[in-house]
N, C-alpha and C. Protein backbone atom coordinates (compact mmCIF):
# COMPACT_ATOMS: atom_id res chain seq x y z
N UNK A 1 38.44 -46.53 -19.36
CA UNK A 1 38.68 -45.17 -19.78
C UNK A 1 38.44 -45.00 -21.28
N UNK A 2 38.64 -45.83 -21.97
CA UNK A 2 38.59 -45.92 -23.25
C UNK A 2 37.09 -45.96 -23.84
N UNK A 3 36.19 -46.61 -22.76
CA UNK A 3 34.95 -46.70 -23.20
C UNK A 3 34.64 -45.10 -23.32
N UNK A 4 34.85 -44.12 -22.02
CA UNK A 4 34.56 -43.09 -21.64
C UNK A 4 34.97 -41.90 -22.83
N UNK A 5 35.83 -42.37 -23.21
CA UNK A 5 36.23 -41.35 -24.38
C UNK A 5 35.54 -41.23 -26.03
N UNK A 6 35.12 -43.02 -26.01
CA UNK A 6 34.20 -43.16 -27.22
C UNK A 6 32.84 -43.18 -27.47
N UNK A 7 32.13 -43.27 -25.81
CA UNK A 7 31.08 -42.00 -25.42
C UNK A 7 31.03 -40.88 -25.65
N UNK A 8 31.98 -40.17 -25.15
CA UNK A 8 31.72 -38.65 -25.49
C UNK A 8 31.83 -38.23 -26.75
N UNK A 9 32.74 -39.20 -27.47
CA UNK A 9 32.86 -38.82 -29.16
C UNK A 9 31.45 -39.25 -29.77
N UNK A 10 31.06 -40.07 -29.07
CA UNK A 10 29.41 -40.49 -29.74
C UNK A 10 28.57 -39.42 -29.25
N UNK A 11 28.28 -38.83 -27.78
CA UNK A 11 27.95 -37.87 -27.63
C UNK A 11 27.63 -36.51 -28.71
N UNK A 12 29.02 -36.44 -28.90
CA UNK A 12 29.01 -35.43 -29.38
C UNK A 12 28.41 -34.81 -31.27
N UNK A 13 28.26 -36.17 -31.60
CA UNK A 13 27.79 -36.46 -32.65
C UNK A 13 25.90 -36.79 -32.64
N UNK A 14 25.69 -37.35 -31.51
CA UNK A 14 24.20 -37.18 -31.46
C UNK A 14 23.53 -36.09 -30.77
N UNK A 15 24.03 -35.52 -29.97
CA UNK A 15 23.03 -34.94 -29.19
C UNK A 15 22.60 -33.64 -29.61
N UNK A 16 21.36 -33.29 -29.87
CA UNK A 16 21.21 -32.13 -30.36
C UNK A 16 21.25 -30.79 -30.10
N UNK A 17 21.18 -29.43 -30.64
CA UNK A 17 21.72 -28.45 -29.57
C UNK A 17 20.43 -28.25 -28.78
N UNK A 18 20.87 -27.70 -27.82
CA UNK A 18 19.69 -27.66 -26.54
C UNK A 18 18.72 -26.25 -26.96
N UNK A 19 19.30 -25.49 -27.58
CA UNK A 19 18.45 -24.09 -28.16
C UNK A 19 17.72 -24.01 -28.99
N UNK A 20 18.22 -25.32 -29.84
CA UNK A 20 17.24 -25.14 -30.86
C UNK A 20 15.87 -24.67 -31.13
N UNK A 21 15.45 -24.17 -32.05
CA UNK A 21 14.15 -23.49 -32.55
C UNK A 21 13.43 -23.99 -33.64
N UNK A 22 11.92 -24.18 -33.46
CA UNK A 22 11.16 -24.18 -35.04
C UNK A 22 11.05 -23.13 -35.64
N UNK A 23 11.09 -23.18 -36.97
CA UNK A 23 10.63 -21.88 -37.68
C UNK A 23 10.04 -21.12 -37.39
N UNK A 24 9.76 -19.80 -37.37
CA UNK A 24 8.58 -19.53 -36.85
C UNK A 24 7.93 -18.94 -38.43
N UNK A 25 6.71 -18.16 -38.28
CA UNK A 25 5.99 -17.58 -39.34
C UNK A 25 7.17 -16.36 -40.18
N UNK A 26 7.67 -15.61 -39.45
CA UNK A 26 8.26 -14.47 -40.11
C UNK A 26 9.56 -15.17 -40.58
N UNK A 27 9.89 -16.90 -40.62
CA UNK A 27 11.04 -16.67 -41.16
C UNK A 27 11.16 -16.51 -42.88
N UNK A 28 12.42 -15.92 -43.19
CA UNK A 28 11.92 -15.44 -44.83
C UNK A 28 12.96 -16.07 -45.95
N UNK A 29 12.63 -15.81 -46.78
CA UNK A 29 13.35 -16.75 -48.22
C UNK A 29 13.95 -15.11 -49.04
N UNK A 30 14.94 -15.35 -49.25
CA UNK A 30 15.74 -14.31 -50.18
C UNK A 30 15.15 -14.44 -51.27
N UNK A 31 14.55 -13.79 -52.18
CA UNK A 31 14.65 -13.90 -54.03
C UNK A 31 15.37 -12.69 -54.49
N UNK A 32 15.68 -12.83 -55.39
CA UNK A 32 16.67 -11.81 -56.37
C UNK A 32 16.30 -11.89 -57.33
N UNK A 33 15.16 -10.46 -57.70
CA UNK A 33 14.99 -10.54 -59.35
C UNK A 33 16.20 -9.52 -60.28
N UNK A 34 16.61 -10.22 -61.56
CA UNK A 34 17.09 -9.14 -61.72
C UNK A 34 16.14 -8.69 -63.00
N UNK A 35 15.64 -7.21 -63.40
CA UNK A 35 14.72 -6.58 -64.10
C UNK A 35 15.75 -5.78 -65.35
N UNK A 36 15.49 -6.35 -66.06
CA UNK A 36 16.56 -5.33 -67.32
C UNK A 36 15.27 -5.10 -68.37
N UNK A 37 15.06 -3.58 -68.33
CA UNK A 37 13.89 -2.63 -69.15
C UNK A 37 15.11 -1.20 -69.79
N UNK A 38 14.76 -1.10 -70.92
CA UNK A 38 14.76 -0.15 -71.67
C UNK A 38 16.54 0.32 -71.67
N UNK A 39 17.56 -1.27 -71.74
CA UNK A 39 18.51 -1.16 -71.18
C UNK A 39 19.52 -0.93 -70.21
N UNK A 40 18.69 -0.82 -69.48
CA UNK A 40 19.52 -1.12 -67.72
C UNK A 40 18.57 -2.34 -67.07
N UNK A 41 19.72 -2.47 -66.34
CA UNK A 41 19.58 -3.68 -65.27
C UNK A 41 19.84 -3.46 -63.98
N UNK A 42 18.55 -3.90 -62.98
CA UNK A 42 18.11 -3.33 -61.42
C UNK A 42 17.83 -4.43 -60.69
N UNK A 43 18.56 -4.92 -59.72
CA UNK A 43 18.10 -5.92 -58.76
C UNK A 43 16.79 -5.70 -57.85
N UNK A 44 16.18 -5.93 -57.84
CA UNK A 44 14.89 -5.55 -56.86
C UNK A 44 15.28 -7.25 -56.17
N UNK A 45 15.34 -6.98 -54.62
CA UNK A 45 15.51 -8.33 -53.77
C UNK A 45 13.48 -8.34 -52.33
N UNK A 46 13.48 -9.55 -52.91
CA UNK A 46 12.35 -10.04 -51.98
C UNK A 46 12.58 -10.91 -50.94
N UNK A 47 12.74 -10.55 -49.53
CA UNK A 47 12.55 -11.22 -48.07
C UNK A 47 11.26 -11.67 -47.82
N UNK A 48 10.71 -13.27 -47.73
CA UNK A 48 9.39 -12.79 -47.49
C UNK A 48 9.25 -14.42 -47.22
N UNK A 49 8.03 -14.77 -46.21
CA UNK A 49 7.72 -16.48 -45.96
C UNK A 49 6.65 -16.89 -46.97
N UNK A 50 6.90 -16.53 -48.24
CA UNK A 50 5.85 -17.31 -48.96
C UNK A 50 6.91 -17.31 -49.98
N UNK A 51 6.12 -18.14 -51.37
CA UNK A 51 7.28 -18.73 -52.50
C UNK A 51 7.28 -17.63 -53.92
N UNK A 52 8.03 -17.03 -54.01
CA UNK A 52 7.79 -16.25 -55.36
C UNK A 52 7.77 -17.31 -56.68
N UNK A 53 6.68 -17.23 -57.32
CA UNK A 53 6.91 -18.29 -58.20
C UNK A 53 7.50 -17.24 -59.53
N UNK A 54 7.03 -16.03 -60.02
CA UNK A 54 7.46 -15.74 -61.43
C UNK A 54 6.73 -14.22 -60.75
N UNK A 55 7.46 -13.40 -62.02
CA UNK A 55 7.64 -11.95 -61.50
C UNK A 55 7.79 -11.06 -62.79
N UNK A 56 6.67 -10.07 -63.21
CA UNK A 56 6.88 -9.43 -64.82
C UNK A 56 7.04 -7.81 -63.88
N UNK A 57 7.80 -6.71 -64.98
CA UNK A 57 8.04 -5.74 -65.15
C UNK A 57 7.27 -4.94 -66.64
N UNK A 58 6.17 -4.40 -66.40
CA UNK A 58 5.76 -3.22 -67.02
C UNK A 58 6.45 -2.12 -67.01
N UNK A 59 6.96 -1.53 -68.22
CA UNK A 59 7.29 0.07 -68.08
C UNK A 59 6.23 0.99 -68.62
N UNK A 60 5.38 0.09 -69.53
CA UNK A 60 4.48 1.59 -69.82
C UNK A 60 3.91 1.59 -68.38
N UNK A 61 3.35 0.74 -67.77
CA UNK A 61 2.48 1.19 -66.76
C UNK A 61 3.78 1.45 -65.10
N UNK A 62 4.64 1.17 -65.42
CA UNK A 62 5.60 1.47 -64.40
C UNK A 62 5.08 0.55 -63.28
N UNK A 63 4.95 -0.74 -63.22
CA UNK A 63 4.17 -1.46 -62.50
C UNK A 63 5.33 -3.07 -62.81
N UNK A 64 5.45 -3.52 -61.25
CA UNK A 64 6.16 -4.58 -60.93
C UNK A 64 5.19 -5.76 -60.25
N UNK A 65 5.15 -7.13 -61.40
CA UNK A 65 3.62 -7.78 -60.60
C UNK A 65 4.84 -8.96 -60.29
N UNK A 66 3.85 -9.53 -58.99
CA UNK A 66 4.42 -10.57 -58.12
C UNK A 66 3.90 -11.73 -57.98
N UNK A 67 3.80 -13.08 -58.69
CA UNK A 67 3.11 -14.08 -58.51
C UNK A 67 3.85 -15.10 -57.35
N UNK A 68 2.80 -15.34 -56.17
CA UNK A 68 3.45 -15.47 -55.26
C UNK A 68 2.66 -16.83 -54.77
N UNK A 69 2.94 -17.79 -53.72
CA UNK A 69 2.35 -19.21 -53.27
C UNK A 69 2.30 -18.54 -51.82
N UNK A 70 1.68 -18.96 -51.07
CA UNK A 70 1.26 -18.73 -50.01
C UNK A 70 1.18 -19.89 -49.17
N UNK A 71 1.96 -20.43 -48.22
CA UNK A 71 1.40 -21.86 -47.48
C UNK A 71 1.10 -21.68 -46.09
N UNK A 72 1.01 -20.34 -45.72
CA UNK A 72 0.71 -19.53 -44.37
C UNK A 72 -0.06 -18.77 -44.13
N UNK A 73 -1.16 -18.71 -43.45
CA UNK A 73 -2.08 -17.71 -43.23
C UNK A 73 -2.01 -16.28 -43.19
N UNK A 74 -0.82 -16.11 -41.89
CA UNK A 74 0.01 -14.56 -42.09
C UNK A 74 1.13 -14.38 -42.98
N UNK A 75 0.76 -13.91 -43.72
CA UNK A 75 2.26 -13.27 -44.61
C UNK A 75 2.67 -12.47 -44.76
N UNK A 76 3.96 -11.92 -44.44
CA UNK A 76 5.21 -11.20 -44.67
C UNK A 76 6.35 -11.07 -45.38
N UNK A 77 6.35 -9.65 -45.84
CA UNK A 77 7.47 -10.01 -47.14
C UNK A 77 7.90 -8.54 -47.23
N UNK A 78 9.46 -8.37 -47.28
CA UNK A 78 9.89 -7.08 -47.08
C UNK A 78 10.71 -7.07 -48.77
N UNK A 79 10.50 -5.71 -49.17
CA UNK A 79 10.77 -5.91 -51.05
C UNK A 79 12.08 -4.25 -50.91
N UNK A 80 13.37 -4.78 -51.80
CA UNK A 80 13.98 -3.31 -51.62
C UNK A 80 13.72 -3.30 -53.51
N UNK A 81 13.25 -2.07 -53.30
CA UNK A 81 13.24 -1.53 -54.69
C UNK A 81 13.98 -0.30 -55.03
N UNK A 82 15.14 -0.28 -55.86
CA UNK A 82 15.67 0.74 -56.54
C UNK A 82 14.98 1.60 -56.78
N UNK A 83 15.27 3.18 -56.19
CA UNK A 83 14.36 4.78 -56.85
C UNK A 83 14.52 4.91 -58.17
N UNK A 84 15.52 4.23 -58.96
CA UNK A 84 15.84 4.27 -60.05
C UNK A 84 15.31 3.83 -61.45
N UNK A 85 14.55 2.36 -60.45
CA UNK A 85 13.48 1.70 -61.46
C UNK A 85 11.67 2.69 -60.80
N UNK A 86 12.05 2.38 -59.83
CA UNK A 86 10.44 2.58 -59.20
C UNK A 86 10.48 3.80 -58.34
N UNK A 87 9.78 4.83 -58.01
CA UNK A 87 9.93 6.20 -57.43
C UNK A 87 8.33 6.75 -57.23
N UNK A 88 8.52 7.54 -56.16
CA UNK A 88 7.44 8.17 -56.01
C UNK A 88 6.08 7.72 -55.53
N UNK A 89 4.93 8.34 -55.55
CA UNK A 89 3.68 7.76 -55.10
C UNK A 89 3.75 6.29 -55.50
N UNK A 90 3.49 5.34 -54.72
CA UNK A 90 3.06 3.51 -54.98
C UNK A 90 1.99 3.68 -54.24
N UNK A 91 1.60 2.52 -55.67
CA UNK A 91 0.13 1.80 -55.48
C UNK A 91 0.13 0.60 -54.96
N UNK A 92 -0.28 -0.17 -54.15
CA UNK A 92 -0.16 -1.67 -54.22
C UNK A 92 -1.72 -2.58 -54.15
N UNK A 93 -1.68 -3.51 -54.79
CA UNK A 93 -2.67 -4.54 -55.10
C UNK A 93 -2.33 -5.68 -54.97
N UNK A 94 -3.01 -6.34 -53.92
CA UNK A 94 -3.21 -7.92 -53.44
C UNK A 94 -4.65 -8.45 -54.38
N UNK A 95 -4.60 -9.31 -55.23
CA UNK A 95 -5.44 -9.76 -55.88
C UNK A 95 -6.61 -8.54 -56.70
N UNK A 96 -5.90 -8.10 -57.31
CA UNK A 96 -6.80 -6.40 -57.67
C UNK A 96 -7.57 -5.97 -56.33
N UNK A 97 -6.89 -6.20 -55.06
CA UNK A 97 -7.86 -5.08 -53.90
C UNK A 97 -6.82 -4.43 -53.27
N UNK A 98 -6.91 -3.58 -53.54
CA UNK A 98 -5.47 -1.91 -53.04
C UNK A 98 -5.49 -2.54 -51.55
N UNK A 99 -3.71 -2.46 -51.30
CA UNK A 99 -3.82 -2.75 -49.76
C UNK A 99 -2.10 -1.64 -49.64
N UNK A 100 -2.40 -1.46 -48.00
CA UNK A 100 -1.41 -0.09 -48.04
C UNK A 100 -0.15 -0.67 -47.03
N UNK A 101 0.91 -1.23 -47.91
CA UNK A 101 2.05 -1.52 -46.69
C UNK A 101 2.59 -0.23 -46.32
N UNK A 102 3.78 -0.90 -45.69
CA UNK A 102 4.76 0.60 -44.83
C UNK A 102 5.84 0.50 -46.00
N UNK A 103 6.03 1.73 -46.32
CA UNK A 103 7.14 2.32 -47.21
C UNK A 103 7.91 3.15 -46.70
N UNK A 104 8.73 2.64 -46.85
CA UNK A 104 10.45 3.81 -45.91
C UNK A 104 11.39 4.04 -47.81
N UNK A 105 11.98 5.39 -47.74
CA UNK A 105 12.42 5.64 -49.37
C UNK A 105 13.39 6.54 -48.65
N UNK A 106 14.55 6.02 -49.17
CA UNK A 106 16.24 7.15 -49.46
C UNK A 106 16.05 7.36 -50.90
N UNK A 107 17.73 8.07 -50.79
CA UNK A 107 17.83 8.66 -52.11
C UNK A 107 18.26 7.09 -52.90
N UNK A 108 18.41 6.42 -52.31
CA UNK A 108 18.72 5.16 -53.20
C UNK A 108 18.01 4.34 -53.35
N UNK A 109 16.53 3.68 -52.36
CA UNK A 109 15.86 2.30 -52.18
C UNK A 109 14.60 2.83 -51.79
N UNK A 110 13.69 1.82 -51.97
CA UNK A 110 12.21 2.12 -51.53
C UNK A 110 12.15 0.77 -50.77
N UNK A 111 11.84 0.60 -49.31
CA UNK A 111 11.94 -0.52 -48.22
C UNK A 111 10.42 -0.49 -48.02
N UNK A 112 9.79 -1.74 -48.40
CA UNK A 112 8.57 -2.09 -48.55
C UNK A 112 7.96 -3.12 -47.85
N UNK A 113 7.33 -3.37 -46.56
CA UNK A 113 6.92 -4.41 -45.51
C UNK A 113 5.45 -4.40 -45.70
N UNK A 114 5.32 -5.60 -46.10
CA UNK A 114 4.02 -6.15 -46.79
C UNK A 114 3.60 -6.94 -45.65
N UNK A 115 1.94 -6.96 -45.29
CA UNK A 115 1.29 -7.68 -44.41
C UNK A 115 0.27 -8.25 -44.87
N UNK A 116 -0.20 -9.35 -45.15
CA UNK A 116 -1.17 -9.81 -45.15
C UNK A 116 -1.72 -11.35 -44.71
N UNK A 117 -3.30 -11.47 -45.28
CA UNK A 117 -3.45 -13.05 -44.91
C UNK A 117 -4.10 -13.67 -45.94
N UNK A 118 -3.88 -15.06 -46.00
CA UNK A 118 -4.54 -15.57 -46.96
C UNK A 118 -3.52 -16.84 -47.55
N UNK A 119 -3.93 -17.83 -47.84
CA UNK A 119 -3.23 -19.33 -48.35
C UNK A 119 -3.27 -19.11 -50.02
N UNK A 120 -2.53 -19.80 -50.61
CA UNK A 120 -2.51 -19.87 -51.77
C UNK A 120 -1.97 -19.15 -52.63
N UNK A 121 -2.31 -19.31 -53.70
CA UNK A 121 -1.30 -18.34 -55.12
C UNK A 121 -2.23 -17.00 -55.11
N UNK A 122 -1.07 -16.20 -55.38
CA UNK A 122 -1.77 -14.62 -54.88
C UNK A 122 -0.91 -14.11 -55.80
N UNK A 123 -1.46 -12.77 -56.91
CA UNK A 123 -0.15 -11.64 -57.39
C UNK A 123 -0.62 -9.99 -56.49
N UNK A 124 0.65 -10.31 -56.29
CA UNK A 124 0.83 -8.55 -56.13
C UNK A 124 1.42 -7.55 -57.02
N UNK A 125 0.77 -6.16 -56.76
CA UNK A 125 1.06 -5.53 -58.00
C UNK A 125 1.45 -4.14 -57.64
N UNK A 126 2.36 -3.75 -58.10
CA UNK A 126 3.29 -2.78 -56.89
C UNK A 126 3.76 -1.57 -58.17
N UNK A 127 2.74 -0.39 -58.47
CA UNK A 127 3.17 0.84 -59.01
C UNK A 127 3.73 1.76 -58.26
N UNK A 128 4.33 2.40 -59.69
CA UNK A 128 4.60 3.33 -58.88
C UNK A 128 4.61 4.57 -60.22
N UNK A 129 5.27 6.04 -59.97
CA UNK A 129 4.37 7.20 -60.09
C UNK A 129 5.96 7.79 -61.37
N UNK A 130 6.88 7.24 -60.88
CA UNK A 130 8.32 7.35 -61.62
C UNK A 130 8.77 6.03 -61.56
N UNK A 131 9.45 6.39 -63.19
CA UNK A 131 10.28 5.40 -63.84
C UNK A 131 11.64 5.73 -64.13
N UNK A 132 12.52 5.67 -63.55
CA UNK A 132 13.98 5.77 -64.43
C UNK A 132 14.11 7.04 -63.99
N UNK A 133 13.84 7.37 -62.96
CA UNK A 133 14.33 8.73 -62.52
C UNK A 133 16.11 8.92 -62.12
N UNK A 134 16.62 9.67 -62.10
CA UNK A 134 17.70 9.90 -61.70
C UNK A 134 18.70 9.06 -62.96
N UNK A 135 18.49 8.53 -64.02
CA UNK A 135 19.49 7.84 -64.09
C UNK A 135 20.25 8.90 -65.95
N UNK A 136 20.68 9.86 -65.87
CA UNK A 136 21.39 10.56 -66.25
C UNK A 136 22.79 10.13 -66.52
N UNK A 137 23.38 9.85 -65.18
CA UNK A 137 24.60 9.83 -65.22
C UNK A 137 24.72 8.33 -65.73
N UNK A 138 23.91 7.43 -65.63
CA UNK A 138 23.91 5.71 -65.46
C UNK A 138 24.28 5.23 -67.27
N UNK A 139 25.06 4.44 -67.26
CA UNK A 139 25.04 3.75 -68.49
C UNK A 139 24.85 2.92 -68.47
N UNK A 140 23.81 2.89 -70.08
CA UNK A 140 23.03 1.87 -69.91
C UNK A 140 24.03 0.36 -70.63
N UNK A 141 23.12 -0.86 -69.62
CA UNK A 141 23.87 -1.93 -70.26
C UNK A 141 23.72 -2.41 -71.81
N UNK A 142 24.76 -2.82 -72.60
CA UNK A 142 24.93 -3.28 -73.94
C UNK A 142 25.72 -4.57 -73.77
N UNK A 143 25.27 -4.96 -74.90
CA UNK A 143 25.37 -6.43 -75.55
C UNK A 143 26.71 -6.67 -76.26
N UNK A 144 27.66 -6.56 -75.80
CA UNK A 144 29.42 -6.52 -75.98
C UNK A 144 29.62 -7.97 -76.92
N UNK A 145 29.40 -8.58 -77.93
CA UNK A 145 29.19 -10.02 -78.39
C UNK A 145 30.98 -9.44 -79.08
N UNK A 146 31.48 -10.46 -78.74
CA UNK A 146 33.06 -10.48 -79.68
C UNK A 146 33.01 -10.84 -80.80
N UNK A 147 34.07 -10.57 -81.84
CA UNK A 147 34.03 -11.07 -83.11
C UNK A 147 34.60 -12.67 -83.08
N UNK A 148 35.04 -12.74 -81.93
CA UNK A 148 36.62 -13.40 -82.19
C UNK A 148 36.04 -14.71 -81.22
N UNK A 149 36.28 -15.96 -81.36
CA UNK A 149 35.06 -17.38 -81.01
C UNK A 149 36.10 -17.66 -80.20
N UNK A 150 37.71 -17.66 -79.93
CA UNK A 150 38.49 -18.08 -78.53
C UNK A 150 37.97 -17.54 -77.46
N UNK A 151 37.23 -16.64 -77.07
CA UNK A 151 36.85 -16.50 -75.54
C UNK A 151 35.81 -17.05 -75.02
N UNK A 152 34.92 -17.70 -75.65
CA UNK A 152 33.92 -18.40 -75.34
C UNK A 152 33.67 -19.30 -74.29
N UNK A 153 35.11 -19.49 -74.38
CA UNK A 153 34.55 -20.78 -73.55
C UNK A 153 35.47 -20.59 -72.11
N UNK A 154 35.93 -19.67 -71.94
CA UNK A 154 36.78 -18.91 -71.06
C UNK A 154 35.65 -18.17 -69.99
N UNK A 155 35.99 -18.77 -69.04
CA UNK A 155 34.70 -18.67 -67.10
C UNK A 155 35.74 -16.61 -67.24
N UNK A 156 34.10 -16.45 -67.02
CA UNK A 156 34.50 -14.28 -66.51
C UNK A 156 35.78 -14.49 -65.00
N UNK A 157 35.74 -13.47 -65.38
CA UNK A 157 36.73 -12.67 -64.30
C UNK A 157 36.74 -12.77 -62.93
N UNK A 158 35.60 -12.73 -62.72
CA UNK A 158 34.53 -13.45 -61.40
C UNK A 158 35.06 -14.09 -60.83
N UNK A 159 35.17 -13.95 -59.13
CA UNK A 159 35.86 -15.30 -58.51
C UNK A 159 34.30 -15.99 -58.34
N UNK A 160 34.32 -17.58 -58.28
CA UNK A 160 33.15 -17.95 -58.51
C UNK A 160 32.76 -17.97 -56.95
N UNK A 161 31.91 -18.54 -56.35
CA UNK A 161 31.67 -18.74 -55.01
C UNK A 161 31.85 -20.20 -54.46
N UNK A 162 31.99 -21.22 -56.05
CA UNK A 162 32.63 -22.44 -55.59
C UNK A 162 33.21 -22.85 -54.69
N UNK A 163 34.62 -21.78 -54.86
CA UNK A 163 35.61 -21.59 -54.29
C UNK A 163 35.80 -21.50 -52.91
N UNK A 164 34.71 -21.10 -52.00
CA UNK A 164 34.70 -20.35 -51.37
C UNK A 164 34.36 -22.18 -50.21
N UNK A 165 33.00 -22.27 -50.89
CA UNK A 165 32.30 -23.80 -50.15
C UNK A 165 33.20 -25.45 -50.43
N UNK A 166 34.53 -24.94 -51.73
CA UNK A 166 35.16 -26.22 -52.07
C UNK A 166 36.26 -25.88 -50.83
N UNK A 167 36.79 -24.71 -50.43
CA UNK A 167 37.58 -24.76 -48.79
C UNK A 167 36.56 -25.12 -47.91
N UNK A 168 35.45 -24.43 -47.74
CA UNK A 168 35.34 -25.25 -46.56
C UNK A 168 34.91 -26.43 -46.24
N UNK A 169 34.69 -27.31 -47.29
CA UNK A 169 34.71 -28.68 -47.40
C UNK A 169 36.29 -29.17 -47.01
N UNK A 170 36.89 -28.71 -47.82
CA UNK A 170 38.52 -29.06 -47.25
C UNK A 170 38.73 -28.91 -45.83
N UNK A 171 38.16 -27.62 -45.07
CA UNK A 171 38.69 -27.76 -43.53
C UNK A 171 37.62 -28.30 -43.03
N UNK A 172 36.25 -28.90 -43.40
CA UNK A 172 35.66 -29.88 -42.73
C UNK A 172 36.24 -31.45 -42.84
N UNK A 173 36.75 -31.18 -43.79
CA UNK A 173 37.79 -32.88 -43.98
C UNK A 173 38.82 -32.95 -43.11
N UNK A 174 39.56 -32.16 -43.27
CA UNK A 174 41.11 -31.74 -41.96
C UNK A 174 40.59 -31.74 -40.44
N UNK A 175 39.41 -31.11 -40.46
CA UNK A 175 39.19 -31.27 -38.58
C UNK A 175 38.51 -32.46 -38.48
N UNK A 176 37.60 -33.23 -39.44
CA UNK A 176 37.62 -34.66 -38.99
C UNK A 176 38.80 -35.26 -38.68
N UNK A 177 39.57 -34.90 -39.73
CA UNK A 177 40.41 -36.02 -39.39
C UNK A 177 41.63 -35.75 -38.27
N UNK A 178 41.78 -34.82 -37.92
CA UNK A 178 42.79 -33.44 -36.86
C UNK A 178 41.69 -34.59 -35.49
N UNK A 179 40.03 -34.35 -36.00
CA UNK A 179 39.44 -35.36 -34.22
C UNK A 179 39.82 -36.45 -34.22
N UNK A 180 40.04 -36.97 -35.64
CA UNK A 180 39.89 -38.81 -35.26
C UNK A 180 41.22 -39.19 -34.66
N UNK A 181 42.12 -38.02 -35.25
CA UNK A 181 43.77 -38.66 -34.90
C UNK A 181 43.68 -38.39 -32.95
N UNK A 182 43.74 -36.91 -32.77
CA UNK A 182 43.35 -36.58 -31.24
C UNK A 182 42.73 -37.55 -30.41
N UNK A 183 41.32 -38.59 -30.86
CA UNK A 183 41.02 -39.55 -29.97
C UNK A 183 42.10 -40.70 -30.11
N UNK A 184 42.32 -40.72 -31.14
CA UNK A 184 43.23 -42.26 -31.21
C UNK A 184 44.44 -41.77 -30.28
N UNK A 185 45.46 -40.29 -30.52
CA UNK A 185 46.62 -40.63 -29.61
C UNK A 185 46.14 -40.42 -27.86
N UNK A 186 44.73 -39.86 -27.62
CA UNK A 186 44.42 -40.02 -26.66
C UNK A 186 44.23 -41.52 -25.60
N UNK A 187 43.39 -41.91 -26.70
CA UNK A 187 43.35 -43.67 -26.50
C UNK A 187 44.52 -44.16 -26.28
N UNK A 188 45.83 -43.90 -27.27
CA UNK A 188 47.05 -44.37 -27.24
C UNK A 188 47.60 -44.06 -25.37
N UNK A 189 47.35 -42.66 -25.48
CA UNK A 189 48.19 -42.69 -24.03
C UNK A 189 47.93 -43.43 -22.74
N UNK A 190 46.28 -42.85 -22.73
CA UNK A 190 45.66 -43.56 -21.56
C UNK A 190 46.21 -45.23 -21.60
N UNK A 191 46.26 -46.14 -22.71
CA UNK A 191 46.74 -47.43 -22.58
C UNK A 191 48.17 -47.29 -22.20
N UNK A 192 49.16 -46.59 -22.19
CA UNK A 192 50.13 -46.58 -22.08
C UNK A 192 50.25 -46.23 -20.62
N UNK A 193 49.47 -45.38 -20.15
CA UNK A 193 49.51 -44.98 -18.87
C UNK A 193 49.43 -46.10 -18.34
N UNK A 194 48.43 -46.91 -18.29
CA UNK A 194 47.50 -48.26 -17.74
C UNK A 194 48.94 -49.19 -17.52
C-alpha cells in the first residue's frame, strides 16, 4: 500500500497536463511604453507576437515610430493609444509603405489591429492628425525635487508587487509541506492498520 501511495505522489509530479498547447502564431507579448512630451505622461500599451525593440515619439510631426523584430512570418499586434496623445485621421507605415489596419476610437482610446508579413527588424510608423487634444482639464506632470535629502532613500507610497509573489511563494511552501505531512500521516495509518 505504501508503494501505491508513493506512486501517485510521483505521478503527480510528472505527468503532464493532458491539454496542453503549443503556442500558436497570435500568441502576444505585453509592452508598455510610457511617452512623456511637452509635459504629460501617456501609456500607449502594445499586444503583439513580435519583439518591440525601441520606440520614439515625435510631436512636431505627431507621429509614434515602432522598431520592431519579427521571428514570424504572420504578424499581429494590437496597440491602445490614448485620444489624448494621438487623435483623429492615422496614417500608418510598415517600412515607409502605407498599410491600412483596423481602427476602433472612443472618447478615450484608439484600438489598433495590425496585420502583416514579413521576418525581421521592421519600424512602424503610426500618425496621426491631433495632438493633445482634449487635455484642458489635465495637469501637466512636474518635477517635485525636495529641498530636504531625508526622503531619498525612503521606497513611494506604492504597495510594491513584491509583495504580492513573496505570499505566494509562502503558500507554495505551506502546501508542500501541508502534502508531505498528509502522505507521511497517511503512510503512518495504513502501517498501523496493517
Amino acid at each position: 500500500m505504501k508503494s501505491i501511495v508513493v506512486f501517485l505522489v510521483i505521478l503527480f509530479f510528472v505527468i503532464p497536463p493532458t491539454h496542453g498547447q503549443l503556442l500558436s502564431d497570435a500568441t502576444g507579448l505585453i509592452n508598455r511604453m510610457n511617452i512623456q512630451t511637452s509635459g504629460y505622461d501617456f501609456e500607449v500599451v502594445l499586444t503583439a507576437n513580435f519583439d518591440l525593440l525601441n520606440y520614439s515619439f515625435d510631436k512636431n510631426e505627431k507621429q509614434l515610430t515602432l522598431y520592431v523584430d519579427n521571428g514570424l512570418e504572420n504578424n499581429i499586434g494590437e496597440i491602445i493609444i490614448p485620444t489624448t496623445l494621438l487623435s483623429g485621421e492615422f496614417r500608418f507605415y510598415l517600412n515607409d509603405q502605407e498599410f491600412f489596419p483596423k481602427v476602433q476610437s472612443d472618447e478615450r482610446v484608439n484600438f489598433i489591429t495590425m496585420n502583416f508579413i514579413g521576418l525581421g527588424n521592421n519600424v512602424i510608423k503610426i500618425s496621426g492628425t491631433e495632438y493633445l487634444s482634449g487635455l484642458d482639464d489635465v495637469i501637466p506632470i512636474e518635477n517635485n525635487q525636495s529641498d530636504s535629502l531625508d526622503n531619498d532613500f525612503l521606497p513611494p507610497n506604492t504597495q510594491s508587487s513584491d509583495t504580492f509573489f513573496g505570499d505566494y511563494l509562502i503558500w507554495l511552501i505551506v502546501g508542500g509541506i501541508v502534502i508531505v505531512i498528509a502522505v507521511f500521516v497517511v503512510i503512518k495509518f495504513l502501517k498501523n492498520k496493517n
